[in-house]
Protein backbone atom coordinates (compact mmCIF):
# COMPACT_ATOMS: atom_id res chain seq x y z
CA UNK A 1 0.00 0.00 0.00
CA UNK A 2 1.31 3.21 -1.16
CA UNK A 3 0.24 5.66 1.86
CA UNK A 4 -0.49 9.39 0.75
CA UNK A 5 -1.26 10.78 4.11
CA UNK A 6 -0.31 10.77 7.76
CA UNK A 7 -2.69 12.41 10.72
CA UNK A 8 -1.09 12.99 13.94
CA UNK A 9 -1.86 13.76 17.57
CA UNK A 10 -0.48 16.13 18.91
CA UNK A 11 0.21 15.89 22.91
CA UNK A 12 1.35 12.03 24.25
CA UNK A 13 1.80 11.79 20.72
CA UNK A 14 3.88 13.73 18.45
CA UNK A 15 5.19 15.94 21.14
CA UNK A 16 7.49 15.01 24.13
CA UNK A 17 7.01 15.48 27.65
CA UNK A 18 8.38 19.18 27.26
CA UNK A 19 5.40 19.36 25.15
CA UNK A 20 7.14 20.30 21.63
CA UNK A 21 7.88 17.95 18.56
CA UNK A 22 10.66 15.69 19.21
CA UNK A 23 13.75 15.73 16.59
CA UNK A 24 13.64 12.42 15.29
CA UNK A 25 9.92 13.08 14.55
CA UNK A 26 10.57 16.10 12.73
CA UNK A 27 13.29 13.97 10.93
CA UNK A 28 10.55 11.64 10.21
CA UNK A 29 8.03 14.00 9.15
CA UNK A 30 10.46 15.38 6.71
CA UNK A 31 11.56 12.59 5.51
CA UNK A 32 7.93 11.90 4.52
CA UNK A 33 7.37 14.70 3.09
CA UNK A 34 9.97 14.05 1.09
CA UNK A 35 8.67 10.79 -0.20
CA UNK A 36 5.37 13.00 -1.01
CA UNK A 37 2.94 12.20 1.90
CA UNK A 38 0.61 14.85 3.22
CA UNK A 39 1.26 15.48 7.19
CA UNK A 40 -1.86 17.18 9.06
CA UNK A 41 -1.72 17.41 13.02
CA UNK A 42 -5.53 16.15 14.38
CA UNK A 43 -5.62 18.17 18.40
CA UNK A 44 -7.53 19.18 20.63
CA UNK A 45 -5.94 22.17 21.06
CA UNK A 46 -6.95 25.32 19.69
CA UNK A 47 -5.94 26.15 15.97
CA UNK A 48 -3.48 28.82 16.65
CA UNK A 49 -1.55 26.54 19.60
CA UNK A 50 -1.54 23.16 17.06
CA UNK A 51 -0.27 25.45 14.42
CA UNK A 52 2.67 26.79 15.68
CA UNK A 53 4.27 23.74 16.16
CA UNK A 54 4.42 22.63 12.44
CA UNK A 55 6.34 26.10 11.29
CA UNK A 56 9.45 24.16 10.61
CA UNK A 57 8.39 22.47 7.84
CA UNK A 58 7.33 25.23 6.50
CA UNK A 59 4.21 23.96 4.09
CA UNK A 60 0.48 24.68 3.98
CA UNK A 61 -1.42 22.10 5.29
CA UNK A 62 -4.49 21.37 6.98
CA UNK A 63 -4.84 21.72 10.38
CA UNK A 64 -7.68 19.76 12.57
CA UNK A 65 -8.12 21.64 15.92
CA UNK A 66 -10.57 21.48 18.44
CA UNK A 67 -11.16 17.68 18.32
CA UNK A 68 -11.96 18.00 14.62
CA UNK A 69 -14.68 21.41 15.19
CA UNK A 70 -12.49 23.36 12.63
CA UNK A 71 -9.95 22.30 10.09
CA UNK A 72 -8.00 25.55 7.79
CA UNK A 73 -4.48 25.56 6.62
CA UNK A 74 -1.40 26.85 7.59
CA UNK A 75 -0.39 28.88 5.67
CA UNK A 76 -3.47 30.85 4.10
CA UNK A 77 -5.58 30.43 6.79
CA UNK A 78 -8.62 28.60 4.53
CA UNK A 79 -11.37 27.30 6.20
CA UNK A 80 -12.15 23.49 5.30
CA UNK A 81 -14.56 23.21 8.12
CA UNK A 82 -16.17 24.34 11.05
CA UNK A 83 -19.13 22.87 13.35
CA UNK A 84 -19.37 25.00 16.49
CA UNK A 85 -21.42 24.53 19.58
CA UNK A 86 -24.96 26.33 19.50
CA UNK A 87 -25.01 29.29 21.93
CA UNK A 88 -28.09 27.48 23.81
CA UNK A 89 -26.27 24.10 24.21
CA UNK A 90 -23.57 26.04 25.49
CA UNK A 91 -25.72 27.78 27.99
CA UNK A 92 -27.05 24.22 29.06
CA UNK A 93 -23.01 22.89 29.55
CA UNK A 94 -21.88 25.77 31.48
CA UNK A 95 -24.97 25.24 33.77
CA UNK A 96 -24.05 21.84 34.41
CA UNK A 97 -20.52 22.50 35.20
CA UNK A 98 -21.47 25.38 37.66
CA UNK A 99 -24.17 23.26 39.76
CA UNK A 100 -21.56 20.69 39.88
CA UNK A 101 -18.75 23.49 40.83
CA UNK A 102 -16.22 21.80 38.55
CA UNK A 103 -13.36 24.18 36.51
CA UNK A 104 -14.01 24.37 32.71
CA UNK A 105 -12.56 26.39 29.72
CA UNK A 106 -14.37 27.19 26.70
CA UNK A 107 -12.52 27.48 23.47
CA UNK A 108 -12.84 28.77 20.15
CA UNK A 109 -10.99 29.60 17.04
CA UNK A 110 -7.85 31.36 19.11
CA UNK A 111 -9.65 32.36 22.56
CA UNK A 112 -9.47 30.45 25.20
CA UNK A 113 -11.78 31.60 28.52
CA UNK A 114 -11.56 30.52 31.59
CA UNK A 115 -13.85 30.85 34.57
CA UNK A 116 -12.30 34.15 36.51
CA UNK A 117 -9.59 33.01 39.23
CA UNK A 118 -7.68 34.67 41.90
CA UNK A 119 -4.93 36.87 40.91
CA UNK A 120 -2.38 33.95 42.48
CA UNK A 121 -4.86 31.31 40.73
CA UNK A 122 -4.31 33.23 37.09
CA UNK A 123 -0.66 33.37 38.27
CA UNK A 124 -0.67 29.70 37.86
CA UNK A 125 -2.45 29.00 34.86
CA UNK A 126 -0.53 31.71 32.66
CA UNK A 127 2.69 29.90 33.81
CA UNK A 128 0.91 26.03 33.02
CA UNK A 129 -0.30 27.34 29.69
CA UNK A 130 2.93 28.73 28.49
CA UNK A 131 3.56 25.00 27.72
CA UNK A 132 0.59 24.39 25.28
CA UNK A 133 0.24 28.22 23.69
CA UNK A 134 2.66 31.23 22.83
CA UNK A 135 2.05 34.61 23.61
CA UNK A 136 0.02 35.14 20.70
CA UNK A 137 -2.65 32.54 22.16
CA UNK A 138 -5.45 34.70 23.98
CA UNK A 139 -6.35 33.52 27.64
CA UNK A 140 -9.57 35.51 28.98
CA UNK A 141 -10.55 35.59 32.50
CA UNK A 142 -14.14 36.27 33.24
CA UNK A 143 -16.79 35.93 36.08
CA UNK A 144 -19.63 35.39 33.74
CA UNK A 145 -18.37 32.93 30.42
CA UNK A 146 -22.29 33.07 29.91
CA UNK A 147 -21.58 36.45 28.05
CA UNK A 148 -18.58 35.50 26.32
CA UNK A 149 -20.98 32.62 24.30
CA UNK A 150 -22.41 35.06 22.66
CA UNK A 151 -19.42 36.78 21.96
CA UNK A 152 -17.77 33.96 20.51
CA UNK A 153 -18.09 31.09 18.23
CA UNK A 154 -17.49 28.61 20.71
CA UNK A 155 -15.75 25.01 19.25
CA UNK A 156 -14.83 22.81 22.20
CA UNK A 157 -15.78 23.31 25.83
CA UNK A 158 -13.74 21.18 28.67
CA UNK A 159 -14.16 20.77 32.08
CA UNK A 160 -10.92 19.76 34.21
CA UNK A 161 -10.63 18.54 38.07
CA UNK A 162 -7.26 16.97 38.99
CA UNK A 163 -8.27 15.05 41.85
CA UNK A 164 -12.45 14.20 42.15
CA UNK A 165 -13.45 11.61 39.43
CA UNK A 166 -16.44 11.32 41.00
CA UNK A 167 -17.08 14.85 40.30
CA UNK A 168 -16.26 14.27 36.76
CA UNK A 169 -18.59 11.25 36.39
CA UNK A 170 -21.05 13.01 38.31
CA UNK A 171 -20.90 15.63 35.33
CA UNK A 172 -20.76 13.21 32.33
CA UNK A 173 -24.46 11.44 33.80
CA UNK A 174 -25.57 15.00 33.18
CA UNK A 175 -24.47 16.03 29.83
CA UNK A 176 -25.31 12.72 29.20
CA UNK A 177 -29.03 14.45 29.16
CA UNK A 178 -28.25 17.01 26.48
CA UNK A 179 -28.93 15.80 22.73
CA UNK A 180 -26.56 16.88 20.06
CA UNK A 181 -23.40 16.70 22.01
CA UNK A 182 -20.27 15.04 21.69
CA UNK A 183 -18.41 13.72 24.86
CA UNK A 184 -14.86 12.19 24.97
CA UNK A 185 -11.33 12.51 26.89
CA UNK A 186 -7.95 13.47 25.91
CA UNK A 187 -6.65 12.90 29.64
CA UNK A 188 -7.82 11.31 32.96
CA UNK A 189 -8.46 14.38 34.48
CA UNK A 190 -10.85 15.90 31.79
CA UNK A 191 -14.02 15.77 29.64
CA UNK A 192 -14.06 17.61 26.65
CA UNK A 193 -17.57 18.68 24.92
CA UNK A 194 -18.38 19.26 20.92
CA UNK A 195 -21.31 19.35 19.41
CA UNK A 196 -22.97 16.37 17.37
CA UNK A 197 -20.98 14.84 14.96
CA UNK A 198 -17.69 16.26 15.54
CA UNK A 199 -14.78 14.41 16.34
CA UNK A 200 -11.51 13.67 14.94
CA UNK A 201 -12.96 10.85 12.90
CA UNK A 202 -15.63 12.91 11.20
CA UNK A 203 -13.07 15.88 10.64
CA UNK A 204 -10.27 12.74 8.67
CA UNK A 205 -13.49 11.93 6.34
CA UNK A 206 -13.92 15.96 5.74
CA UNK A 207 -10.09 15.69 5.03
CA UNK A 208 -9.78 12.68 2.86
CA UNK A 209 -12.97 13.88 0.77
CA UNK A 210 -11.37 17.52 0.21
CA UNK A 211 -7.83 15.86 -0.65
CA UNK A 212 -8.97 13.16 -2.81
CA UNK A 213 -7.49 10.42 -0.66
CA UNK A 214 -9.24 7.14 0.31
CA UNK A 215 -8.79 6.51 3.71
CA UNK A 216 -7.19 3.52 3.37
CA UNK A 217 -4.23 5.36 2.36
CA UNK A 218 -4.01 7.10 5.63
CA UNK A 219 -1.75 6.52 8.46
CA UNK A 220 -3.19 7.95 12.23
CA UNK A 221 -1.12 7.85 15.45
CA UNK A 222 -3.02 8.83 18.64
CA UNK A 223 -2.53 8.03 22.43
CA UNK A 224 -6.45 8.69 23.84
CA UNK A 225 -9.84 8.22 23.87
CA UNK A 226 -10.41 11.39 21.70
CA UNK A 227 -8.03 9.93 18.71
CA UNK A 228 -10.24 6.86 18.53
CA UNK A 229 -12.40 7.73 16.10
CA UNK A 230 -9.51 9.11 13.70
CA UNK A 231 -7.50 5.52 14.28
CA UNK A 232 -10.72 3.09 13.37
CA UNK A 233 -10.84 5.45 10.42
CA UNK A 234 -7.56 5.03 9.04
CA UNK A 235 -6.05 2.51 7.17
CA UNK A 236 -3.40 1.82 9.88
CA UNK A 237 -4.43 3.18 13.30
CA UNK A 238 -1.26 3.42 15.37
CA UNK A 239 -1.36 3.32 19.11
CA UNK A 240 1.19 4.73 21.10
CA UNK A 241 2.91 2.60 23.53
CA UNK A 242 1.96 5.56 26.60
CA UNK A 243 -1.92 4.83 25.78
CA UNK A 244 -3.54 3.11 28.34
CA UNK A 245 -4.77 -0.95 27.44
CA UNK A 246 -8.32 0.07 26.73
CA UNK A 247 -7.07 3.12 23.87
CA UNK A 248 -4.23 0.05 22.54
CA UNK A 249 -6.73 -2.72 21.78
CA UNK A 250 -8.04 -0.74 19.16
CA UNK A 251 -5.52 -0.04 17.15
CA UNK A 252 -3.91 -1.76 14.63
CA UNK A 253 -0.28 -1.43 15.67
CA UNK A 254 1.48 0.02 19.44
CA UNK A 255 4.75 1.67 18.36
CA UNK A 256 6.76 3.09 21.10
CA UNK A 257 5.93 5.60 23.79
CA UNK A 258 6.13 9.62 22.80
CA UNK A 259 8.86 9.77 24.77
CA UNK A 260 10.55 7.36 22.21
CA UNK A 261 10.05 8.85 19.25
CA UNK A 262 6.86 6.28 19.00
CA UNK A 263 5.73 8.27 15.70
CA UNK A 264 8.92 8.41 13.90
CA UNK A 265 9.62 5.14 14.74
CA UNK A 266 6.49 4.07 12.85
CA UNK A 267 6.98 5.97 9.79
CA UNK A 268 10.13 4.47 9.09
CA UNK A 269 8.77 0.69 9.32
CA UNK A 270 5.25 2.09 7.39
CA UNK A 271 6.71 4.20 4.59
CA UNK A 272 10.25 1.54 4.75
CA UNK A 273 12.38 4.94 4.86
């Protein structure tokens, strides 16, 4: 099989614990490119953040963001696709998640907002953030998201709490009650909200459609519950070796951890560079 494109997660996957692309990979990925195969990073991050971090090879590809809510390229900035959240559905979610007290973020295209902290509070997330967005990345604080819905197309909408799952499951039995959402995970410690339809999965059929690819021609590494959808896609579904056993029995192959240059590692064997 001659294999025209690869999709990539981005954090546990293509990126290191320091959170940026690791050297072999960005050996690999060149080397790739070289051999004429289309790279586009699938993340959950927000399009601006994922973007940076593909500047080196310095092409215009698409981009999938936002769990696959918005997909534009690099370079020009051309929209493929975008399914946001309606601003009532929203409205629901953010109720939820304050009855329940839990932390959330709600993104869009380049904004993310965060429920308003204290100043030591904001202190802390700047600092945490610097490792997932550059300066140009806007963080707003506010008291009331509510108003910043309707301010905002919003894409993806997460809720985080380090150290109560039961608070977190207590929150997924509710959203469980609103129709035309999509629920998944990129982390223990999270549950990330789309709306209907839109995952990474739907966004690599958007993909192969615009590019003209068949999807068995596609090669997708991931490392979480959110990339499932995008592996059972592709023609190859790699696994990384940090994924946890439940994420690794559906794939079709476990190369080695981020940490080990898991996705380089499996472009030489796939592509026999």
């Amino acid at each position: 099989m001659k294999y025209k494109l690869i999709v990539s997660d981005m954090d546990g996957t293509l990126l290191g614990d320091n959170h940026k692309i690791t050297e072999e990979n960005k050996i690999a990925l060149s080397k790739a490119l070289e051999k004429g195969v289309k790279i586009v990073p699938a993340s959950g991050r927000i399009y601006n953040s994922a973007r940076e971090h593909f500047d080196f090879l310095d092409i215009n590809t698409p981009l999938i963001a936002c769990n696959g809510a918005i997909i534009k390229e690099t370079k020009t900035n051309k929209l493929i696709y975008k399914n946001n959240i309606p601003n009532d559905i929203c409205l629901k979610i953010i109720d939820i998640f304050e009855k329940n007290e839990v932390y959330y973020q709600l993104y869009s295209e380049n904004t993310m907002m965060c429920k308003n902290l204290s100043k030591e509070d904001q202190r802390k997330t700047k600092e945490r953030l610097k490792n997932f967005f550059n300066d140009d990345i806007n963080v707003h604080f506010g008291d009331d998201l509510k108003e910043e819905v309707v301010k905002h197309k919003i894409l993806k909408i997460i809720a985080i709490d380090d150290y109560d799952m039961d608070k977190l499951k207590k929150v997924k039995e509710d959203l469980d009650q609103i129709e035309d959402i999509e629920i998944t995970s990129s982390w223990f410690n999270n549950v990330e909200i789309m709306h209907k339809g839109v995952n990474k999965g739907e966004a690599l059929k958007a993909l192969i459609n615009y590019l003209g690819i068949d999807k068995d021609e596609v090669i997708a590494f991931g490392d979480n519950y959110n990339d499932l959808p995008m592996l059972e896609l592709a023609g190859i579904g790699v696994v990384m070796g940090n994924a946890n056993d439940e994420v690794k029995e559906k794939g079709d192959y476990i190369t080695a951890k981020n940490t080990e240059d898991g996705v380089a590692k499996a472009i030489y064997k796939f592509l026999k560079i």
